[in-house]
PDB file of N, CA and C in Angstrom:
ATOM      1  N   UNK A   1       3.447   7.476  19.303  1.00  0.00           N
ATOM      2  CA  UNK A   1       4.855   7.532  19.655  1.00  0.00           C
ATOM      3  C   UNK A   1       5.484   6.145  19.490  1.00  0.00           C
ATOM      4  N   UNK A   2       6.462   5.888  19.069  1.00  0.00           N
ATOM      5  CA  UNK A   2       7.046   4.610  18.719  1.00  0.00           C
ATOM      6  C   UNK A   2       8.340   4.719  19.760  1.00  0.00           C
ATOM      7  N   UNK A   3       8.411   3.239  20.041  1.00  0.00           N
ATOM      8  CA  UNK A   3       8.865   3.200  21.263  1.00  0.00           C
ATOM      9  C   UNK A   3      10.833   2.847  20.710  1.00  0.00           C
ATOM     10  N   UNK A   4      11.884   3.023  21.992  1.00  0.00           N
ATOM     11  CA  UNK A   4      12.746   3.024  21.490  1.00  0.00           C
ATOM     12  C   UNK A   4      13.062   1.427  21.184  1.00  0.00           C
ATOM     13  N   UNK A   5      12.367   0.222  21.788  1.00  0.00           N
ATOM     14  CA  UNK A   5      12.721  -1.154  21.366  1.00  0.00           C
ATOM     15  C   UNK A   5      12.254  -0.802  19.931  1.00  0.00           C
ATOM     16  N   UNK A   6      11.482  -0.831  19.623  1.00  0.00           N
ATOM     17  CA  UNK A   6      10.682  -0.472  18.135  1.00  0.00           C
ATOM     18  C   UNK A   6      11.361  -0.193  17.275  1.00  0.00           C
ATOM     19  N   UNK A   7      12.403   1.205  17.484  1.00  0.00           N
ATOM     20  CA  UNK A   7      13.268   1.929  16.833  1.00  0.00           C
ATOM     21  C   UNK A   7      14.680   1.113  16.513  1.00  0.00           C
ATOM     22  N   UNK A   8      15.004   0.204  17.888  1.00  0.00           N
ATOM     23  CA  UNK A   8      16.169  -0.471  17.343  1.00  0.00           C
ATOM     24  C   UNK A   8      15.748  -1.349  16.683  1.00  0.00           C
ATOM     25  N   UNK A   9      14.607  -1.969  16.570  1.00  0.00           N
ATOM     26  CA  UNK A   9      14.703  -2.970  15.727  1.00  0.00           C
ATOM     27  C   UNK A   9      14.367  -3.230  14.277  1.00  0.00           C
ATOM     28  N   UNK A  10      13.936  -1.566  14.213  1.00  0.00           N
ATOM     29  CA  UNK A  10      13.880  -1.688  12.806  1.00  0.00           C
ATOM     30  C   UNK A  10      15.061  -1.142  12.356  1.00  0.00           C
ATOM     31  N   UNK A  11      16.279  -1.269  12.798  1.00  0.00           N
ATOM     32  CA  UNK A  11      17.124  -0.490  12.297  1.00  0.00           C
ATOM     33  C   UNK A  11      18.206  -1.980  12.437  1.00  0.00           C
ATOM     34  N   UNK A  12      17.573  -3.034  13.191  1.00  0.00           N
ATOM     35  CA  UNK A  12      18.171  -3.864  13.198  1.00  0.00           C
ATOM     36  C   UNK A  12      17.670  -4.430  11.479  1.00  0.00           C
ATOM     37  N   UNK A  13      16.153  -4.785  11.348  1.00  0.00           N
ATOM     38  CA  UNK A  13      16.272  -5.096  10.349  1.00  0.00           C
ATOM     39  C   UNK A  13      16.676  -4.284   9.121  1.00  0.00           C
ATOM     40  N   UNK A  14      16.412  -3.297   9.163  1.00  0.00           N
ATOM     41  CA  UNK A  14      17.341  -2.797   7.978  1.00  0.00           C
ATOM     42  C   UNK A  14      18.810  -2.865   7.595  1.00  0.00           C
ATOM     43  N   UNK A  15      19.285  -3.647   8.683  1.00  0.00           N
ATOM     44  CA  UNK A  15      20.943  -3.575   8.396  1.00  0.00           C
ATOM     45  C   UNK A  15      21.027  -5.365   8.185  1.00  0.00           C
ATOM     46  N   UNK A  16      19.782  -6.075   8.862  1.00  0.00           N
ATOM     47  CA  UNK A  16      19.865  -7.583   7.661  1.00  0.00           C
ATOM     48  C   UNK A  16      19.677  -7.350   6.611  1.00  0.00           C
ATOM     49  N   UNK A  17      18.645  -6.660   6.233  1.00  0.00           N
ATOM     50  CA  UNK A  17      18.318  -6.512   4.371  1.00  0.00           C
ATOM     51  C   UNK A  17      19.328  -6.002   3.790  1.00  0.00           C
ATOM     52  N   UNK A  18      19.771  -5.033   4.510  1.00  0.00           N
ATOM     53  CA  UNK A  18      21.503  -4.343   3.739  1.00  0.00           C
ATOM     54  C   UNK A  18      22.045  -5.479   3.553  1.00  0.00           C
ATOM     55  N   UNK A  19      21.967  -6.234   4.605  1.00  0.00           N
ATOM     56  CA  UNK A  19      23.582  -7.705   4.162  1.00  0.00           C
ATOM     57  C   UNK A  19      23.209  -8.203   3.227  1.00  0.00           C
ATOM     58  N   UNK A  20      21.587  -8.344   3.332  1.00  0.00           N
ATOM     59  CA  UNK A  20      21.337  -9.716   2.463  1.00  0.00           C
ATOM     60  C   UNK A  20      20.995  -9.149   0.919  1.00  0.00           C
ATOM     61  N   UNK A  21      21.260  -7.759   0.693  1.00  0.00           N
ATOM     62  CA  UNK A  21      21.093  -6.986  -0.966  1.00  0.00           C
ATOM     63  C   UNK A  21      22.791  -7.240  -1.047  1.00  0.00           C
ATOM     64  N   UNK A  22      23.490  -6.840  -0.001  1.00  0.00           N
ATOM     65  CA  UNK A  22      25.149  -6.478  -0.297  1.00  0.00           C
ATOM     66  C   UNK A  22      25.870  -7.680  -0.519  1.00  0.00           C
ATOM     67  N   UNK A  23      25.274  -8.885  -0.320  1.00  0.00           N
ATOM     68  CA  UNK A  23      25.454 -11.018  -0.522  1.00  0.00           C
ATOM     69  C   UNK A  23      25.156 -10.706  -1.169  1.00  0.00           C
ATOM     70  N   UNK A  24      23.820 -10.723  -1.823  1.00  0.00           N
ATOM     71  CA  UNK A  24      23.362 -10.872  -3.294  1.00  0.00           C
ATOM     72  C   UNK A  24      24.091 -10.245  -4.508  1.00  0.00           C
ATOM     73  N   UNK A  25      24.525  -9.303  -4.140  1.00  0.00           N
ATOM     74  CA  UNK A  25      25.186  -8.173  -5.347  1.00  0.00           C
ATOM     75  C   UNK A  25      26.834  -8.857  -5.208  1.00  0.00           C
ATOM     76  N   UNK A  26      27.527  -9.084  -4.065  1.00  0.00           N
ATOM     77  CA  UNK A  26      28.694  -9.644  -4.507  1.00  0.00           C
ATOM     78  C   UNK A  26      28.330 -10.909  -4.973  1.00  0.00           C
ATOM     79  N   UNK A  27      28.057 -11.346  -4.768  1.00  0.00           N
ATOM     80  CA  UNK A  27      27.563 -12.765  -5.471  1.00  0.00           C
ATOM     81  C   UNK A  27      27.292 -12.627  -6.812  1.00  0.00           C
ATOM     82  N   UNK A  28      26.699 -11.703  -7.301  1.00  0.00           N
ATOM     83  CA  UNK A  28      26.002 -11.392  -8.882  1.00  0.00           C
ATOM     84  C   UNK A  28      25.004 -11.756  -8.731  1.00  0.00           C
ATOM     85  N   UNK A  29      24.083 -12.120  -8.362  1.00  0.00           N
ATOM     86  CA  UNK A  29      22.809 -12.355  -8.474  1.00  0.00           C
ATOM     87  C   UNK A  29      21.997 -11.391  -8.781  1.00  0.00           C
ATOM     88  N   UNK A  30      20.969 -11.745  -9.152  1.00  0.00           N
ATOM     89  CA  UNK A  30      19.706 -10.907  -9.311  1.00  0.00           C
ATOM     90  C   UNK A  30      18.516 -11.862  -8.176  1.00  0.00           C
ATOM     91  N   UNK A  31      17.849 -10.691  -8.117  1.00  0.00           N
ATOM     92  CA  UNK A  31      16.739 -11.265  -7.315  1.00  0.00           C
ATOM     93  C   UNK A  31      15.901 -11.774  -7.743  1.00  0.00           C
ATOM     94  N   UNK A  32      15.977 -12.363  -8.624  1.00  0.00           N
ATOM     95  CA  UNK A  32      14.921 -13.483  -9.458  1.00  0.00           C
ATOM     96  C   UNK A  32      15.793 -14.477  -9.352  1.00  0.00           C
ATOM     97  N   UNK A  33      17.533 -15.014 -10.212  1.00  0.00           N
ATOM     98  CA  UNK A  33      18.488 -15.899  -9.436  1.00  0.00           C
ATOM     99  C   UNK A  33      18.372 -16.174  -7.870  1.00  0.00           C
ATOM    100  N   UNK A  34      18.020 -14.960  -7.255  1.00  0.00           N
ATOM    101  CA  UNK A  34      18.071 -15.424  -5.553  1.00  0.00           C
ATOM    102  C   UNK A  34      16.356 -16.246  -5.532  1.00  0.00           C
ATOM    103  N   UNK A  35      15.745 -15.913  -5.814  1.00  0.00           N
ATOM    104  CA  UNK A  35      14.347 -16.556  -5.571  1.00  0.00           C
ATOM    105  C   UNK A  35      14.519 -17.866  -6.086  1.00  0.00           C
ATOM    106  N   UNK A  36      14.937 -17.901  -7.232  1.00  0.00           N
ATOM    107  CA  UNK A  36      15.264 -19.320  -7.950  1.00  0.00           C
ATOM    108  C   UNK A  36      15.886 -20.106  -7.027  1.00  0.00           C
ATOM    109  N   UNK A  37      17.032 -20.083  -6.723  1.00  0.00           N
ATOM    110  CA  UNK A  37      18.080 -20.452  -6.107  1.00  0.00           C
ATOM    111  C   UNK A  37      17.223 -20.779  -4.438  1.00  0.00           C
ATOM    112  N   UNK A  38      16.701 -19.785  -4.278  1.00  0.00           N
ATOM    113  CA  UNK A  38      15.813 -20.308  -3.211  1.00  0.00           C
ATOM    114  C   UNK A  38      14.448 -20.773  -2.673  1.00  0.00           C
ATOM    115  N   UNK A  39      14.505 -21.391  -3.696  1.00  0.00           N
ATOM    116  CA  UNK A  39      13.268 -21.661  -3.984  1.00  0.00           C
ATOM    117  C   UNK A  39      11.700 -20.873  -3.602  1.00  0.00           C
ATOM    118  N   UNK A  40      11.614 -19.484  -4.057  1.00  0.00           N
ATOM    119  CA  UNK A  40      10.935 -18.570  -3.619  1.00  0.00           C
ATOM    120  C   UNK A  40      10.122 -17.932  -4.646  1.00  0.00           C
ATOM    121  N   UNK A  41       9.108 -16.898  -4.660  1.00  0.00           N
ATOM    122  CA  UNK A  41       8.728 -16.274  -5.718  1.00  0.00           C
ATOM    123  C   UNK A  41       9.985 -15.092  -5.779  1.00  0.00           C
ATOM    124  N   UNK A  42       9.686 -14.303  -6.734  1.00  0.00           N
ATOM    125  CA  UNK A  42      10.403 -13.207  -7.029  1.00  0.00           C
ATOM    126  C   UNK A  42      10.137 -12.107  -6.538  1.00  0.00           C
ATOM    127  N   UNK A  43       9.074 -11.855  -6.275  1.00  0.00           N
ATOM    128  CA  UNK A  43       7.961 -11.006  -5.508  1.00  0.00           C
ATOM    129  C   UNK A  43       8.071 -10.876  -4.624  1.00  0.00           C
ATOM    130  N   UNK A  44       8.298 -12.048  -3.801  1.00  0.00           N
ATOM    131  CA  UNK A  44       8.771 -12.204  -2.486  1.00  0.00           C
ATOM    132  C   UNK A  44      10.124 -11.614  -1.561  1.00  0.00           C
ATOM    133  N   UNK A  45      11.057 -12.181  -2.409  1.00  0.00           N
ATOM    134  CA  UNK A  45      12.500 -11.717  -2.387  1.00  0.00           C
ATOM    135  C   UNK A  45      12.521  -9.786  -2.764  1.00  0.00           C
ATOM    136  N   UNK A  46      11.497  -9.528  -3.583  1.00  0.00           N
ATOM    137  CA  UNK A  46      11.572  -8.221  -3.605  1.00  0.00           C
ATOM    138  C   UNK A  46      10.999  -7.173  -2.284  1.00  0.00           C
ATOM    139  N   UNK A  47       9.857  -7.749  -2.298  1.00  0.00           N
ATOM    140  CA  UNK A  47       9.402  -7.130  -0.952  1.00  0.00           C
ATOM    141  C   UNK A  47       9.967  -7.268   0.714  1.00  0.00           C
ATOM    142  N   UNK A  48      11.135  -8.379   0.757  1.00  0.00           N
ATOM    143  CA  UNK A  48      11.721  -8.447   1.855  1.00  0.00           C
ATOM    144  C   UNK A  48      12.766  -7.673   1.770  1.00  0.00           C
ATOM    145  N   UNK A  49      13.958  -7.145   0.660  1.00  0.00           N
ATOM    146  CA  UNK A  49      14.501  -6.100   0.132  1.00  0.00           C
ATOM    147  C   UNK A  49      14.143  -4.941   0.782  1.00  0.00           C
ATOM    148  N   UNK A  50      12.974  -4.735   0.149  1.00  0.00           N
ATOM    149  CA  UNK A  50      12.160  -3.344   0.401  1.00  0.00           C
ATOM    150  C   UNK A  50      11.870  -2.887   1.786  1.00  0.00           C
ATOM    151  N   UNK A  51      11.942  -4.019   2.396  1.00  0.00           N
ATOM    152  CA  UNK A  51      11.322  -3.541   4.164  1.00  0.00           C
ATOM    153  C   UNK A  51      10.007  -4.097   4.121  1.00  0.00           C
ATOM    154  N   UNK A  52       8.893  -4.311   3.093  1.00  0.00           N
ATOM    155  CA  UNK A  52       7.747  -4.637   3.420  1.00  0.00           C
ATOM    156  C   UNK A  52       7.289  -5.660   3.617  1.00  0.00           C
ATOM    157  N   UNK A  53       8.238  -6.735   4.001  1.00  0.00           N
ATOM    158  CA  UNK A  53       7.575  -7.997   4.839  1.00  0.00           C
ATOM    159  C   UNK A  53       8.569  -7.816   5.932  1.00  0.00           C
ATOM    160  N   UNK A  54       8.321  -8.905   7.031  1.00  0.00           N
ATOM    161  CA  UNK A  54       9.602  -9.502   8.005  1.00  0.00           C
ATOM    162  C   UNK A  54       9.835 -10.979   7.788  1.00  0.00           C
ATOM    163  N   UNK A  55      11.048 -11.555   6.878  1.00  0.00           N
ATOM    164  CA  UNK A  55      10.931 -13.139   6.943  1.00  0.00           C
ATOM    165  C   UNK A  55      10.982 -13.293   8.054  1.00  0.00           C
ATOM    166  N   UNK A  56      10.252 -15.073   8.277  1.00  0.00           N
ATOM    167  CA  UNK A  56      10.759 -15.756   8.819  1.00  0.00           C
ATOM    168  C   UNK A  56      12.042 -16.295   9.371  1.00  0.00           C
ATOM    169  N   UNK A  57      12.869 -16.958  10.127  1.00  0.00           N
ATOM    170  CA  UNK A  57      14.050 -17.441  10.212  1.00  0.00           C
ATOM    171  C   UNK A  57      14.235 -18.739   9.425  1.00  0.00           C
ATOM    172  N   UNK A  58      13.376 -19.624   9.018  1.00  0.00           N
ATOM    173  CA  UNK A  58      13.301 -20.143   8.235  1.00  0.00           C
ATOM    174  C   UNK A  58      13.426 -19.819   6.806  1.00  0.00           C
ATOM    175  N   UNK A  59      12.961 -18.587   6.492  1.00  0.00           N
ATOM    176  CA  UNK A  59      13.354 -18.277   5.312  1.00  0.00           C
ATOM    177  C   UNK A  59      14.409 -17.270   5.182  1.00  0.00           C
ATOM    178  N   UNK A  60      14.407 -16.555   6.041  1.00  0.00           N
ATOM    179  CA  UNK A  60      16.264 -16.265   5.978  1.00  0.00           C
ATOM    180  C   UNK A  60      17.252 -17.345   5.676  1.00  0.00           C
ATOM    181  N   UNK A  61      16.931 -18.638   6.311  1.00  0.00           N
ATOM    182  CA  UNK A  61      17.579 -19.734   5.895  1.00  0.00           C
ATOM    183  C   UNK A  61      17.816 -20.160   4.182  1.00  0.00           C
ATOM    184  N   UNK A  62      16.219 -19.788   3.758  1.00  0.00           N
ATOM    185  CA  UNK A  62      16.839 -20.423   2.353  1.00  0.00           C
ATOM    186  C   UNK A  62      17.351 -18.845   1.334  1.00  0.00           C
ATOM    187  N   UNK A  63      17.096 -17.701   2.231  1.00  0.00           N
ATOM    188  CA  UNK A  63      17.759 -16.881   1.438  1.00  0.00           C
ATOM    189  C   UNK A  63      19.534 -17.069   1.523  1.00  0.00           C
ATOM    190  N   UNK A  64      19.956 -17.354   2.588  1.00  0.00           N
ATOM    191  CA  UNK A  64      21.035 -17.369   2.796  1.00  0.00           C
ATOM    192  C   UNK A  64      21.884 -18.673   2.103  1.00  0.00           C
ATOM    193  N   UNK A  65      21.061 -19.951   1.934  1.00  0.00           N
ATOM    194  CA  UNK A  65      21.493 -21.403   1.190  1.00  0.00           C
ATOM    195  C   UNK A  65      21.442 -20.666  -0.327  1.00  0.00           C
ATOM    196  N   UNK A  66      20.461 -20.072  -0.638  1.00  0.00           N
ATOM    197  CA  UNK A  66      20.380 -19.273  -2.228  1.00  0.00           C
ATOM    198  C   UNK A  66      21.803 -18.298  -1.984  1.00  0.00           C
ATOM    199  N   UNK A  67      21.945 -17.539  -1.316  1.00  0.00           N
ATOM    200  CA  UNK A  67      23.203 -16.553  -1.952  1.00  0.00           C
ATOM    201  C   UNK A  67      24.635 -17.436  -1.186  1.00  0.00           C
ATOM    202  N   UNK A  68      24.346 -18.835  -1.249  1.00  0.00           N
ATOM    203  CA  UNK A  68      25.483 -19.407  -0.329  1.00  0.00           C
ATOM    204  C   UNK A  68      26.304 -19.296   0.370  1.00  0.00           C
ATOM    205  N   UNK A  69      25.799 -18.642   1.381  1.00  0.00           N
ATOM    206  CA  UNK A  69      26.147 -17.939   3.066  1.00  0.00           C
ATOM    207  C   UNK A  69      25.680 -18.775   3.945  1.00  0.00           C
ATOM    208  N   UNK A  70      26.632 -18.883   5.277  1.00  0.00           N
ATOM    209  CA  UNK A  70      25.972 -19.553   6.273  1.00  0.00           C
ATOM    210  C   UNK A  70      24.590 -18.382   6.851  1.00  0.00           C
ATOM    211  N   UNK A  71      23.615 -18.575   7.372  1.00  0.00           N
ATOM    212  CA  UNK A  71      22.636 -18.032   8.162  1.00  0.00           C
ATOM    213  C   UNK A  71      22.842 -16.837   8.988  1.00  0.00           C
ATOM    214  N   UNK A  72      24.400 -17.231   9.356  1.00  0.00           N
ATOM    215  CA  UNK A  72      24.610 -16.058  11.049  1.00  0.00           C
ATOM    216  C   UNK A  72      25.241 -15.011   9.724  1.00  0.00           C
ATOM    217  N   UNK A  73      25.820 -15.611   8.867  1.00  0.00           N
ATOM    218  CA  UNK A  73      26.393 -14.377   8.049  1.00  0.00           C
ATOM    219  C   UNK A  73      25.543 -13.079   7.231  1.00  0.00           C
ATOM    220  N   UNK A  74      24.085 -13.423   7.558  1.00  0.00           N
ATOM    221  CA  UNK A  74      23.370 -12.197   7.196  1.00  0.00           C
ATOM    222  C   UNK A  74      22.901 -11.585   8.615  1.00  0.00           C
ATOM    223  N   UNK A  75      23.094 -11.457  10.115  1.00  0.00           N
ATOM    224  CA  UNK A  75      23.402 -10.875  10.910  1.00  0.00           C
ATOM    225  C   UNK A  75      24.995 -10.560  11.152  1.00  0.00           C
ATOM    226  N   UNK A  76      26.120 -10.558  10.646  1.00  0.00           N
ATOM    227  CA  UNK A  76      27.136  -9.910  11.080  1.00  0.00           C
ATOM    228  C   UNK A  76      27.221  -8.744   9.850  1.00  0.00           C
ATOM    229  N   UNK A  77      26.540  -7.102  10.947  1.00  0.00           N
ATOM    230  CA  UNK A  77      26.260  -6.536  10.565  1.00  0.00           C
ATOM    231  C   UNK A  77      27.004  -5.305  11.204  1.00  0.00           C
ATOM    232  N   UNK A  78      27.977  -5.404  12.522  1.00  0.00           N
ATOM    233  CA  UNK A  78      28.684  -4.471  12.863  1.00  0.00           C
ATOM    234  C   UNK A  78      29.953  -4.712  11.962  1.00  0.00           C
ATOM    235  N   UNK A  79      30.392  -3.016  12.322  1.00  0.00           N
ATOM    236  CA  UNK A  79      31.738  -2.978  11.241  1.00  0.00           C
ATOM    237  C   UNK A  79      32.716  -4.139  11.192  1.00  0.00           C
ATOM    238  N   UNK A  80      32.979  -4.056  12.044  1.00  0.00           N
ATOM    239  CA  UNK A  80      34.178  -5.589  12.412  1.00  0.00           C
ATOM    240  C   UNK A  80      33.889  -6.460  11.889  1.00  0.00           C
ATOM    241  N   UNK A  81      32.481  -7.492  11.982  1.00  0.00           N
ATOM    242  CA  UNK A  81      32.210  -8.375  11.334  1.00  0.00           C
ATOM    243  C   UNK A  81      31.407  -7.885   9.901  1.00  0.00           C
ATOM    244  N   UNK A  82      31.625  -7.215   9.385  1.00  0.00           N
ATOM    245  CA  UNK A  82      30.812  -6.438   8.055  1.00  0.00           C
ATOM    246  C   UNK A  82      31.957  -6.794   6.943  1.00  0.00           C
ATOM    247  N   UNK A  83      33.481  -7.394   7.759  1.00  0.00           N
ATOM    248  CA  UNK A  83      34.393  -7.681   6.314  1.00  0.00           C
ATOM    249  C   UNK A  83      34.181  -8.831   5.997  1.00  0.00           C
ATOM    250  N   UNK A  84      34.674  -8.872   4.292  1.00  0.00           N
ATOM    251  CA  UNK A  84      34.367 -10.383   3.688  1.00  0.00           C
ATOM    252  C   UNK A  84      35.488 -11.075   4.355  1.00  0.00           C
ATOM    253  N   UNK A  85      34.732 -12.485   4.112  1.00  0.00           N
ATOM    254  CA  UNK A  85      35.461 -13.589   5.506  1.00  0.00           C
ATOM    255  C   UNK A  85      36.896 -13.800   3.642  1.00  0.00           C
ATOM    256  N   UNK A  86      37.540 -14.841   4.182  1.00  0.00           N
ATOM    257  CA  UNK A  86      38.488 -15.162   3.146  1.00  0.00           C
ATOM    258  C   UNK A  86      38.007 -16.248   1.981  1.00  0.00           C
ATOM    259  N   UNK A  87      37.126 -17.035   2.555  1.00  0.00           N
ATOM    260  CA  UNK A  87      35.955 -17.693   1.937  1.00  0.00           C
ATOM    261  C   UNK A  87      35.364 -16.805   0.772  1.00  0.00           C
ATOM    262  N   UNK A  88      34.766 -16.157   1.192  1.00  0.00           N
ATOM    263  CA  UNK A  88      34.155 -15.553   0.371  1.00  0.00           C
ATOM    264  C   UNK A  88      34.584 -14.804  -0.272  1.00  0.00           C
ATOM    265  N   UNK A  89      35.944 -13.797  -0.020  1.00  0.00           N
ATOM    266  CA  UNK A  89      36.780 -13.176  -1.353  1.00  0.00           C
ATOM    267  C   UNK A  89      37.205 -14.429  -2.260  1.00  0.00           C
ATOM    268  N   UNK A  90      37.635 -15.551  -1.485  1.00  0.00           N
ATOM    269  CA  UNK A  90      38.066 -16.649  -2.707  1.00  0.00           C
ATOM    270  C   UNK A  90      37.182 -16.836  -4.016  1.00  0.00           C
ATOM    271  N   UNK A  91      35.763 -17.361  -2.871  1.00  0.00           N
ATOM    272  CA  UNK A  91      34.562 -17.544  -4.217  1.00  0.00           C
ATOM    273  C   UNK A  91      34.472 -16.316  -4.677  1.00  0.00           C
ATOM    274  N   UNK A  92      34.678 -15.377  -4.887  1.00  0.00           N
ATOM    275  CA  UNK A  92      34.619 -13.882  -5.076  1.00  0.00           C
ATOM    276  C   UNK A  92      35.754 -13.947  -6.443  1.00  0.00           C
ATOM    277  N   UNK A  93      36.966 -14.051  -6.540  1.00  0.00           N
ATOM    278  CA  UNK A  93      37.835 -14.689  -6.920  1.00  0.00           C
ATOM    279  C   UNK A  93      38.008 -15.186  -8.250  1.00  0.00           C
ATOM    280  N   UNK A  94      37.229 -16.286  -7.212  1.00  0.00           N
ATOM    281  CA  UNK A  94      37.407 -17.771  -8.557  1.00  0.00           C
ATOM    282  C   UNK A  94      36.518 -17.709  -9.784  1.00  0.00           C
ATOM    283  N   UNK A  95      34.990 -16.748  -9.205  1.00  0.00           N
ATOM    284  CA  UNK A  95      34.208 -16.276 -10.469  1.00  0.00           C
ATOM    285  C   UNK A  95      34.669 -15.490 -11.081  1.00  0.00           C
ATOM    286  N   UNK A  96      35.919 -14.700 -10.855  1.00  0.00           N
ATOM    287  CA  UNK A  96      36.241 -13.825 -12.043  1.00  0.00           C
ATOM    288  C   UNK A  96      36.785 -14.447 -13.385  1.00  0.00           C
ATOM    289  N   UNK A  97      36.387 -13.904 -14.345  1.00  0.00           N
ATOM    290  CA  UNK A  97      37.324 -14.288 -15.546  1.00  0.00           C
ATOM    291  C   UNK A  97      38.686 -13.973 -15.329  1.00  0.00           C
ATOM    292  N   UNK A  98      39.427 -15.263 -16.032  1.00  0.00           N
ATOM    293  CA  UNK A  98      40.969 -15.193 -15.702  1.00  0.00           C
ATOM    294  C   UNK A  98      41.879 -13.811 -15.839  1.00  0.00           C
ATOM    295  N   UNK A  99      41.259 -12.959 -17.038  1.00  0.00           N
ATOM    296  CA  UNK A  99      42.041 -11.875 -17.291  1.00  0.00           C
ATOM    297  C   UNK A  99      42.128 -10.959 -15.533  1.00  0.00           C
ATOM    298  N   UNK A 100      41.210 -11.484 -15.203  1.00  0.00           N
ATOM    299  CA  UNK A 100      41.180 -10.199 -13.860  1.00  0.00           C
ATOM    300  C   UNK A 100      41.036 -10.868 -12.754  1.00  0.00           C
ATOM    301  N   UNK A 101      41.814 -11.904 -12.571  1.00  0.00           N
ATOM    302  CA  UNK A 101      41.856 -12.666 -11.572  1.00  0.00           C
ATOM    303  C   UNK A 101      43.614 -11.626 -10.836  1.00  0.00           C
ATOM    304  N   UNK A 102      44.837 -11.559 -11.642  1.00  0.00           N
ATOM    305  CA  UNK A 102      45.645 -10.727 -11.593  1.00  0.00           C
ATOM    306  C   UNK A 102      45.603  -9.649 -11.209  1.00  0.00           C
ATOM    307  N   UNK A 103      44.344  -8.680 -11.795  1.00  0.00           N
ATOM    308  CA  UNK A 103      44.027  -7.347 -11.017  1.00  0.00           C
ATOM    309  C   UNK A 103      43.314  -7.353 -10.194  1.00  0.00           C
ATOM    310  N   UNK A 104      42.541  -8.814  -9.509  1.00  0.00           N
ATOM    311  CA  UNK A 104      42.129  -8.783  -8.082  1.00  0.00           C
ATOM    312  C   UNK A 104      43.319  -8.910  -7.332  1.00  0.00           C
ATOM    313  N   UNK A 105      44.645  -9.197  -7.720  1.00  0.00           N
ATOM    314  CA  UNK A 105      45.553 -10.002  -6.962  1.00  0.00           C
ATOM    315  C   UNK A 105      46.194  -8.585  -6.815  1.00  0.00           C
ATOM    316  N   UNK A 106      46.306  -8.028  -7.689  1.00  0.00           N
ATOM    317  CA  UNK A 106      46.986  -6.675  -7.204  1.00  0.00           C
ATOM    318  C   UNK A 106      46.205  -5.538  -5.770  1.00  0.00           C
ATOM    319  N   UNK A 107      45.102  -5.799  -6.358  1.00  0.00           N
ATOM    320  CA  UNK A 107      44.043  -4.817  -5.436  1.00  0.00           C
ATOM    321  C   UNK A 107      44.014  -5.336  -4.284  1.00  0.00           C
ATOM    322  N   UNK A 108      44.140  -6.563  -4.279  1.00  0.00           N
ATOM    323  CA  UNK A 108      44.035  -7.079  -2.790  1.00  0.00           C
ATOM    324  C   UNK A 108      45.598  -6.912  -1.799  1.00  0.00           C
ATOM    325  N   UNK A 109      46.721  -6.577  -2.648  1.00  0.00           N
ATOM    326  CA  UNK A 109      47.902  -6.309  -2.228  1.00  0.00           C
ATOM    327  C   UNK A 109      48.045  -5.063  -1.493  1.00  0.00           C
ATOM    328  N   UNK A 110      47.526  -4.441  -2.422  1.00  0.00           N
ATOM    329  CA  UNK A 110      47.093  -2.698  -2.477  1.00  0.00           C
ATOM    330  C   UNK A 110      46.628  -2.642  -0.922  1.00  0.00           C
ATOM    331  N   UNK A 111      45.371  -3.112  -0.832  1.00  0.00           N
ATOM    332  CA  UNK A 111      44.421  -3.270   0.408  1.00  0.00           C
ATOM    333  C   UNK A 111      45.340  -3.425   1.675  1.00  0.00           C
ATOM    334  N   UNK A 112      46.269  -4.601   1.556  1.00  0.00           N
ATOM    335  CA  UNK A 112      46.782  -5.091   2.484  1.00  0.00           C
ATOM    336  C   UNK A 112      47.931  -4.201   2.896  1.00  0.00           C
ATOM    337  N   UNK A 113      48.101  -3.073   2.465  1.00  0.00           N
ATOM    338  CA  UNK A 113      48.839  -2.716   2.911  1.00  0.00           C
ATOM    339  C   UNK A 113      48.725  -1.751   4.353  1.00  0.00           C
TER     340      UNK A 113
END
């Protein structure tokens, strides 16, 4: 029987690995770029993805310096804090090619309404 601390907490970690696939993918990365970037194997970064390790907090650290996020930003994982900060739509943004820098500007109007 698995106990209910047990149960939340793997449901806790599954909603870090969600952040830290859903960083990586707005970001563009691949998980070989994220290993690079963090100085990691590739292997590694895959199997923490997957559920089949538990990092460290230390290495949450350099996953998070690799997809250039502060640390706490791969725990804000409730809805409220689950939106992109303004930071990060900017860098979001600024990597677009110019042609569609305009149709982010529209979409984000759109949004705001």
């Amino acid at each position: 029987m698995v106990s209910r601390m047990a149960k939340t907490d793997k449901n806790i970690d599954g909603k870090v690995i969600a952040r830290i696939v859903r960083l990586r993918e707005m970001k563009g990365l691949t998980q070989r770029e994220l290993a690079n970037r963090a100085d990691m194997q590739h292997g590694y970064v895959a199997r923490i993805e997957q559920g089949e390790v538990n990092p460290t907090l230390q290495t949450l650290g350099r996953i998070a310096r690799g997809i250039g996020v502060p640390l706490v930003s791969l725990f804000a994982v409730d809805s409220d804090s689950d939106a992109m900060s303004k930071r990060e739509l900017k860098a979001l943004i600024d990597a677009l090619p110019e042609e569609m820098v305009e149709k982010a500007g529209h979409i984000l109007q759109i949004l705001g309404r």
